[in-house]
N, C-alpha and C. Protein backbone atom coordinates (compact mmCIF):
# COMPACT_ATOMS: atom_id res chain seq x y z
N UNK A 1 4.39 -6.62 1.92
CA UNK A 1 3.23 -5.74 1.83
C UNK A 1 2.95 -5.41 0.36
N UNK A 2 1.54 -5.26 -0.21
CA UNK A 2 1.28 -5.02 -1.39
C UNK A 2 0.71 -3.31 -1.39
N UNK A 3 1.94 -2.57 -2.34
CA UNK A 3 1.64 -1.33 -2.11
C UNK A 3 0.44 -1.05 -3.20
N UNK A 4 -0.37 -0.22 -2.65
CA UNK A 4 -2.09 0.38 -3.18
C UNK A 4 -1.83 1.28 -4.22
N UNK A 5 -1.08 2.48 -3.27
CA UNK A 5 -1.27 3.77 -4.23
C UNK A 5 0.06 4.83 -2.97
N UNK A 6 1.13 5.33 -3.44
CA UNK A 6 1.84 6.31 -2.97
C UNK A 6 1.73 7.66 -3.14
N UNK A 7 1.79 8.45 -2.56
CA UNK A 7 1.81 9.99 -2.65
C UNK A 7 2.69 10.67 -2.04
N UNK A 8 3.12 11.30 -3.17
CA UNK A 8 4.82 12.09 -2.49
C UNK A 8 4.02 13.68 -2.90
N UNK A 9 4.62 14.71 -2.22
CA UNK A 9 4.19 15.92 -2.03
C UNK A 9 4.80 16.76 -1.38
N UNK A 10 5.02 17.99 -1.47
CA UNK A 10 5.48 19.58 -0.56
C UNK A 10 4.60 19.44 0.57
N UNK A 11 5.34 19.11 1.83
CA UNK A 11 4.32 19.71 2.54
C UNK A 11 3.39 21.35 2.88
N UNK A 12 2.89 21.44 2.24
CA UNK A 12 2.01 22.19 2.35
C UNK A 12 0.83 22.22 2.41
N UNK A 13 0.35 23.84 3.50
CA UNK A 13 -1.71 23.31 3.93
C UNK A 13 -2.51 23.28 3.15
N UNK A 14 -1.84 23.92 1.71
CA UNK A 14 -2.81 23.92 0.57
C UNK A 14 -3.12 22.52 -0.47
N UNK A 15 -1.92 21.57 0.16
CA UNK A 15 -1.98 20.15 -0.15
C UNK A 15 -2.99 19.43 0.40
N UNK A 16 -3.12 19.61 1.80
CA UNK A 16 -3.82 18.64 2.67
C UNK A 16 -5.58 18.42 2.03
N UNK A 17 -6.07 19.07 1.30
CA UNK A 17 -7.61 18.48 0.84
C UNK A 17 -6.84 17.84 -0.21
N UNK A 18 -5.86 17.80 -1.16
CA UNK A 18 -6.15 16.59 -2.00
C UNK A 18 -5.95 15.58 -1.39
N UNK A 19 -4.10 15.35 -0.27
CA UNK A 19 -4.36 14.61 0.00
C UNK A 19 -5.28 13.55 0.74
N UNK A 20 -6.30 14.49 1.39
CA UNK A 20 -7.45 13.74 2.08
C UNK A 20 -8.20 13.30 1.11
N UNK A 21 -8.58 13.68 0.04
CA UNK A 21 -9.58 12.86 -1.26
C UNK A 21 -8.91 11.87 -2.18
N UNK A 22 -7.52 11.93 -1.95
CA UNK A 22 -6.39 10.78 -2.28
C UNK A 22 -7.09 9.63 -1.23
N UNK A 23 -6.82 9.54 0.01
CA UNK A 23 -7.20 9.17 0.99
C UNK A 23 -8.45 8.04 0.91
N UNK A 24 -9.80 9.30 0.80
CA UNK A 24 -10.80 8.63 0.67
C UNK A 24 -11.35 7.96 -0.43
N UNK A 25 -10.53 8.26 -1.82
CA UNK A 25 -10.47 7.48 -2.67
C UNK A 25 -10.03 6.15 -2.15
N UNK A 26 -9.03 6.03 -1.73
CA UNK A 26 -8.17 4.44 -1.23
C UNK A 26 -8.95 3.87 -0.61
N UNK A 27 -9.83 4.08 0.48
CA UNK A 27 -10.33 3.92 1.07
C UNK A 27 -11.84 3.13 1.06
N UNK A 28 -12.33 4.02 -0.19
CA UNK A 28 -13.25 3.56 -0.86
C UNK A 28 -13.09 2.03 -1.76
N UNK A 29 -11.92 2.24 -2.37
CA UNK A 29 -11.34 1.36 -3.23
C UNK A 29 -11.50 0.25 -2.41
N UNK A 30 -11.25 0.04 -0.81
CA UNK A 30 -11.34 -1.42 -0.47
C UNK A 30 -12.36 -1.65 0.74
N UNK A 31 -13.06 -0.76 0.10
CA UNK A 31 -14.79 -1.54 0.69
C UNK A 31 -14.89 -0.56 2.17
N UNK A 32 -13.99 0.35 2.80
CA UNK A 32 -13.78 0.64 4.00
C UNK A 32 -15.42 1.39 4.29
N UNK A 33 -16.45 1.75 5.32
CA UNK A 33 -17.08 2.62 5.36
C UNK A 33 -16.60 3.95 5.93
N UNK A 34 -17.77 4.79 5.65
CA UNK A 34 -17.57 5.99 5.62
C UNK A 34 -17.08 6.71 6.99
N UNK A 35 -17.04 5.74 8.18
CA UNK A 35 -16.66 6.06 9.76
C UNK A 35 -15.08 6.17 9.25
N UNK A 36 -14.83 4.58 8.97
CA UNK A 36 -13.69 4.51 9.09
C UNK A 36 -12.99 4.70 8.23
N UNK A 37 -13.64 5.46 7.10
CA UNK A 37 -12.78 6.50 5.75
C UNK A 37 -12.38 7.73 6.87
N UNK A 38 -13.37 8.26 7.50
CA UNK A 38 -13.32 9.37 8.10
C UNK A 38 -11.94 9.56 9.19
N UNK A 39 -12.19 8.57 9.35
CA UNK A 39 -10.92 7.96 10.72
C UNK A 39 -9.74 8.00 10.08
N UNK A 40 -10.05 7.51 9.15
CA UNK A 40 -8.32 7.72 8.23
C UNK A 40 -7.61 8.35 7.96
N UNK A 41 -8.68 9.47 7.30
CA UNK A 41 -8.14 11.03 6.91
C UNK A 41 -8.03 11.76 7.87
N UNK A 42 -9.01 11.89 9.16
CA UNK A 42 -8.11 12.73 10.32
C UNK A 42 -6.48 11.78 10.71
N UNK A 43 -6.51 10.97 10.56
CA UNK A 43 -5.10 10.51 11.09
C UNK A 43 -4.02 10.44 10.57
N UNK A 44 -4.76 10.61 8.80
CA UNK A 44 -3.58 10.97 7.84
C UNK A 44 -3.26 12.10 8.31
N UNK A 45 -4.02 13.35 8.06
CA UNK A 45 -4.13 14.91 8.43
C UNK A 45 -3.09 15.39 10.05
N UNK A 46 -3.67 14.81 10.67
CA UNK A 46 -2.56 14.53 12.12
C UNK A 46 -1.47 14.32 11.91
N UNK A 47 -0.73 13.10 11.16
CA UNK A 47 0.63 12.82 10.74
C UNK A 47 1.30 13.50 10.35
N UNK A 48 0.68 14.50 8.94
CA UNK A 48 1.21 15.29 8.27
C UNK A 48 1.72 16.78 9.17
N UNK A 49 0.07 16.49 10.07
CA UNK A 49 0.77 18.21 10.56
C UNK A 49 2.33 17.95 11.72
N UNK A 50 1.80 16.74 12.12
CA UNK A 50 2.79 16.56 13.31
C UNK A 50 4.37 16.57 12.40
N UNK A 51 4.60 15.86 11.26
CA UNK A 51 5.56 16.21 10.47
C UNK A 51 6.02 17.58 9.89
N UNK A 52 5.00 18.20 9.64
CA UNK A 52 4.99 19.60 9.26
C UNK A 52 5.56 20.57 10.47
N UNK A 53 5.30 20.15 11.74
CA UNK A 53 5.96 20.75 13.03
C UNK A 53 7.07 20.86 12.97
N UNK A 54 7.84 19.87 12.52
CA UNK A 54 9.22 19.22 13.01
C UNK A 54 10.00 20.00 11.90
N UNK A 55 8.90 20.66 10.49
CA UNK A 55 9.92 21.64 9.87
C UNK A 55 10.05 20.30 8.33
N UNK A 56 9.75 19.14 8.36
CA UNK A 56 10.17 18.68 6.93
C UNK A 56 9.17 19.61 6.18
N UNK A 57 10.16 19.17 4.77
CA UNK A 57 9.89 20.12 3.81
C UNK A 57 8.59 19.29 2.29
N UNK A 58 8.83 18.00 2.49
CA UNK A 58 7.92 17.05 2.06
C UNK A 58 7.40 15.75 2.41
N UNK A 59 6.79 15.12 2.09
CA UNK A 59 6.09 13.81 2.68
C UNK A 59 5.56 13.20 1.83
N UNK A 60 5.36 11.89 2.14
CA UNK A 60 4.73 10.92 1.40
C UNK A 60 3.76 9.89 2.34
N UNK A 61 2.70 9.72 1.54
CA UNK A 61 1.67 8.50 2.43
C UNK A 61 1.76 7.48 1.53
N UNK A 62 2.06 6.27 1.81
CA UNK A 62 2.27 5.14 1.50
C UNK A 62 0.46 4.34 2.02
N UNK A 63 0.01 3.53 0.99
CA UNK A 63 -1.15 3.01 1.58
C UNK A 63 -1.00 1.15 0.70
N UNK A 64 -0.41 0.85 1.92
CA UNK A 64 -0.23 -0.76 1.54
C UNK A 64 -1.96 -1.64 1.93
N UNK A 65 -1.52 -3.09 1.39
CA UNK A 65 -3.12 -3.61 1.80
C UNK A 65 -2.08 -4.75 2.61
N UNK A 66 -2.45 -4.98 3.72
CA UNK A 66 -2.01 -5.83 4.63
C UNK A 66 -3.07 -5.95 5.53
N UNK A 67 -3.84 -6.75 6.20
CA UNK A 67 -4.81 -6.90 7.36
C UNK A 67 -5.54 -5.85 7.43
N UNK A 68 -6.26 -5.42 5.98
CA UNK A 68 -7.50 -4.38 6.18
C UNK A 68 -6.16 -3.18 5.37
N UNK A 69 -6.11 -2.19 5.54
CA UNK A 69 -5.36 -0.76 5.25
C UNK A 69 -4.17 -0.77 6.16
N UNK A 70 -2.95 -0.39 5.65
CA UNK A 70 -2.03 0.29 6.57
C UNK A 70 -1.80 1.16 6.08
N UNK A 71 -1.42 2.11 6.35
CA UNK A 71 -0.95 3.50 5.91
C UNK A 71 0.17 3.78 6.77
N UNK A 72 1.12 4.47 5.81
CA UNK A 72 2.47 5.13 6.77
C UNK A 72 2.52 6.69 6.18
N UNK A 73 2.95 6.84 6.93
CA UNK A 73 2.97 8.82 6.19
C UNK A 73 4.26 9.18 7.12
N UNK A 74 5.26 9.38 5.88
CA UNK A 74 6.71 9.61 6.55
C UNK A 74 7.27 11.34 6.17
N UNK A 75 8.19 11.52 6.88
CA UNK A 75 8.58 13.25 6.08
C UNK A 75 10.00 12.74 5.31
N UNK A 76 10.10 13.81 4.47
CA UNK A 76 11.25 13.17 3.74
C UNK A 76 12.42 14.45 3.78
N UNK A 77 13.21 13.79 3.78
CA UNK A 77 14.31 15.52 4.00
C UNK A 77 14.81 15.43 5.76
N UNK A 78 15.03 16.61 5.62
CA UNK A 78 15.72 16.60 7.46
C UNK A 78 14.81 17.67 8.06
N UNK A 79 14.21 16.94 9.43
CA UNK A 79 13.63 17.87 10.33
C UNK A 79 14.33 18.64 11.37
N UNK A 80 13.81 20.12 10.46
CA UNK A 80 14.38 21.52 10.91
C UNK A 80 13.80 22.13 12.58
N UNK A 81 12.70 21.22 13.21
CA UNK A 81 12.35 21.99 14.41
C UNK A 81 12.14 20.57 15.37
N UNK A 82 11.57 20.78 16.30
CA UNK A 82 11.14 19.88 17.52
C UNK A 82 10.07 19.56 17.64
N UNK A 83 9.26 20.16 16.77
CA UNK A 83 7.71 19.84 17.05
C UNK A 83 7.20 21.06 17.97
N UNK A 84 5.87 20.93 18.27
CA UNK A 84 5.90 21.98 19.07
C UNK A 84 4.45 21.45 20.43
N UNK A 85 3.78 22.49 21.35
CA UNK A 85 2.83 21.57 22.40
C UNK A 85 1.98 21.24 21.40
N UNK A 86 1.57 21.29 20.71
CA UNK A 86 0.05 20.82 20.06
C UNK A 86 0.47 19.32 19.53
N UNK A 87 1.18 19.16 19.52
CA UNK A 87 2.24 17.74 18.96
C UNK A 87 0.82 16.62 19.89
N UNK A 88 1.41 16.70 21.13
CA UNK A 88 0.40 15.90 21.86
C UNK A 88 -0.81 15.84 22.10
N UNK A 89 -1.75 16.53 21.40
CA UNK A 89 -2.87 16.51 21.35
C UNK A 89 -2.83 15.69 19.56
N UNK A 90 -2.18 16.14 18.49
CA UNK A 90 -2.42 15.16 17.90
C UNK A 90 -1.69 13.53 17.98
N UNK A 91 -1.05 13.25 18.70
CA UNK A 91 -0.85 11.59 19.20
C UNK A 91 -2.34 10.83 20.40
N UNK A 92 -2.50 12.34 20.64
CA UNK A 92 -3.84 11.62 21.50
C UNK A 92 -4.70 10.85 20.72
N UNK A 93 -4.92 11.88 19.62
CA UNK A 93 -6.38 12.12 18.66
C UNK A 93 -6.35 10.77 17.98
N UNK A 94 -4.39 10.63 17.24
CA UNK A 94 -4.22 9.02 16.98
C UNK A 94 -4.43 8.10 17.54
N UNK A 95 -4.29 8.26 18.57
CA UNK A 95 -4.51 6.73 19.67
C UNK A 95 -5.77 6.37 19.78
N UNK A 96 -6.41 7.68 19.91
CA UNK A 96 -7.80 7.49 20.13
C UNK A 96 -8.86 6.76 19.27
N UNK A 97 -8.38 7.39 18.10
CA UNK A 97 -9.12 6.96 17.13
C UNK A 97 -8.85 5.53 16.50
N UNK A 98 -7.37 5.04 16.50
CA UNK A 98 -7.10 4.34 16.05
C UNK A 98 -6.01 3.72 17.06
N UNK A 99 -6.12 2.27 17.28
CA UNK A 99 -5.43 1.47 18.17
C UNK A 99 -4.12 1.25 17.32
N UNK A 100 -2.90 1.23 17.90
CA UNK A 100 -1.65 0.18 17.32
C UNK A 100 -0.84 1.54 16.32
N UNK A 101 -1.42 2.41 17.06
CA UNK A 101 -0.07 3.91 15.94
C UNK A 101 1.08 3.48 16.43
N UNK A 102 1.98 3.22 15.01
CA UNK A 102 3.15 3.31 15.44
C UNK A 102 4.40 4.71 14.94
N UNK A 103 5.04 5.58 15.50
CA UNK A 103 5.68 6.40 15.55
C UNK A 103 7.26 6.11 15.49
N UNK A 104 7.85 6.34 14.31
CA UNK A 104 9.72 5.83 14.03
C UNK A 104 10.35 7.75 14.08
N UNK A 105 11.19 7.29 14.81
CA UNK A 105 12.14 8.25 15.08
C UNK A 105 13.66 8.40 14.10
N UNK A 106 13.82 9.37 13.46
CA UNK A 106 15.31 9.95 12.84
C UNK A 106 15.92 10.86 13.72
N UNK A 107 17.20 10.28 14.15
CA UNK A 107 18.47 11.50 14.80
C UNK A 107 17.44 11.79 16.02
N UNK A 108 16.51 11.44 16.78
CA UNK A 108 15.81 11.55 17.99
C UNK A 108 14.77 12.69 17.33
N UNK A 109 14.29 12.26 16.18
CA UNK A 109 13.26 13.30 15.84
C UNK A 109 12.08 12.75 15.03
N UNK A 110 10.97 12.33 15.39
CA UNK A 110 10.00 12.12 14.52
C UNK A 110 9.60 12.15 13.23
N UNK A 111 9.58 10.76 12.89
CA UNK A 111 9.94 11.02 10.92
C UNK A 111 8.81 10.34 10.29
N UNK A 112 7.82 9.35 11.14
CA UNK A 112 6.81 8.74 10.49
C UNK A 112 5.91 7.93 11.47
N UNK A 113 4.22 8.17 10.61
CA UNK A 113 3.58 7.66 11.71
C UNK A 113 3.48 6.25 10.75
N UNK A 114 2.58 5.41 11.21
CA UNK A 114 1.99 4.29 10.99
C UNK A 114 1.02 3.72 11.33
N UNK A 115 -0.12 3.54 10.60
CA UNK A 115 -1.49 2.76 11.62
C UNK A 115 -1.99 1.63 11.01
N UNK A 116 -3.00 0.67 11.13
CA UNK A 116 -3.82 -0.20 10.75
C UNK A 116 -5.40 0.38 10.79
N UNK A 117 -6.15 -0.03 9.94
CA UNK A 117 -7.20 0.25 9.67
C UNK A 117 -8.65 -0.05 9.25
N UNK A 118 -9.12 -0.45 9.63
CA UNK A 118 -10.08 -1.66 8.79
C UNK A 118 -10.12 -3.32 9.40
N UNK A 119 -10.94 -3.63 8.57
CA UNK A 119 -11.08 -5.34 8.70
C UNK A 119 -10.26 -5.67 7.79
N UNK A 120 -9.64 -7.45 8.01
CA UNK A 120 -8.78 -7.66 7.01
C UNK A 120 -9.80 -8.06 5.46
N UNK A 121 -8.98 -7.50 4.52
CA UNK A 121 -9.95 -7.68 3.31
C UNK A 121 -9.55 -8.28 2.45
């Protein structure tokens, strides 16, 4: 995989607009339109919170170019909780929006999402 651009960060809510204009910068960068910029950043935004549930303390989005965009957005550190119900409404929102999420598990605890995005470019 040819990595784009990485972003390591505190998770925190006062993070989440840069990293979404991180995002739609990348996004822009490889021709994506504005649907499926849009699509990105809610699913980045989803990842993060669903990580943010589980109690990590930072994260990183990785945005490789492989068959259009992949993006991974992992937590880094050890997750302090379980997640909580709203968990499944954002895996819905992923699926929905975007076909082929993939979800990796640490110690039986959710540590990173993964999606595809785009046409290949």
């Amino acid at each position: 995989m040819n990595t784009l651009f990485e972003l390591s960060f505190p998770l925190k809510s006062e993070l989440m607009t840069t990293v979404r204009l991180a995002a739609g910068g990348v996004c822009a960068m490889k021709g994506l339109d504005i649907d499926l910029s849009e699509d990105c950043k809610v699913c980045i935004t989803e990842s993060l919170l669903l990580l943010k549930n589980r109690g990590y303390a930072c994260a990183c989005v990785h945005f490789y170019e492989e068959d259009g965009l992949t993006v991974l957005v992992e937590g880094k550190g050890v997750a302090t909780a379980d997640g909580c119900p709203e968990d499944e409404i954002s895996l819905a929102l992923l699926s929905a929006l975007l076909g082929g999420v993939e979800t990796s598990e640490r110690d039986g605890n959710l540590c990173a999402v993964s999606f595809k995005i785009g046409p290949r470019v």
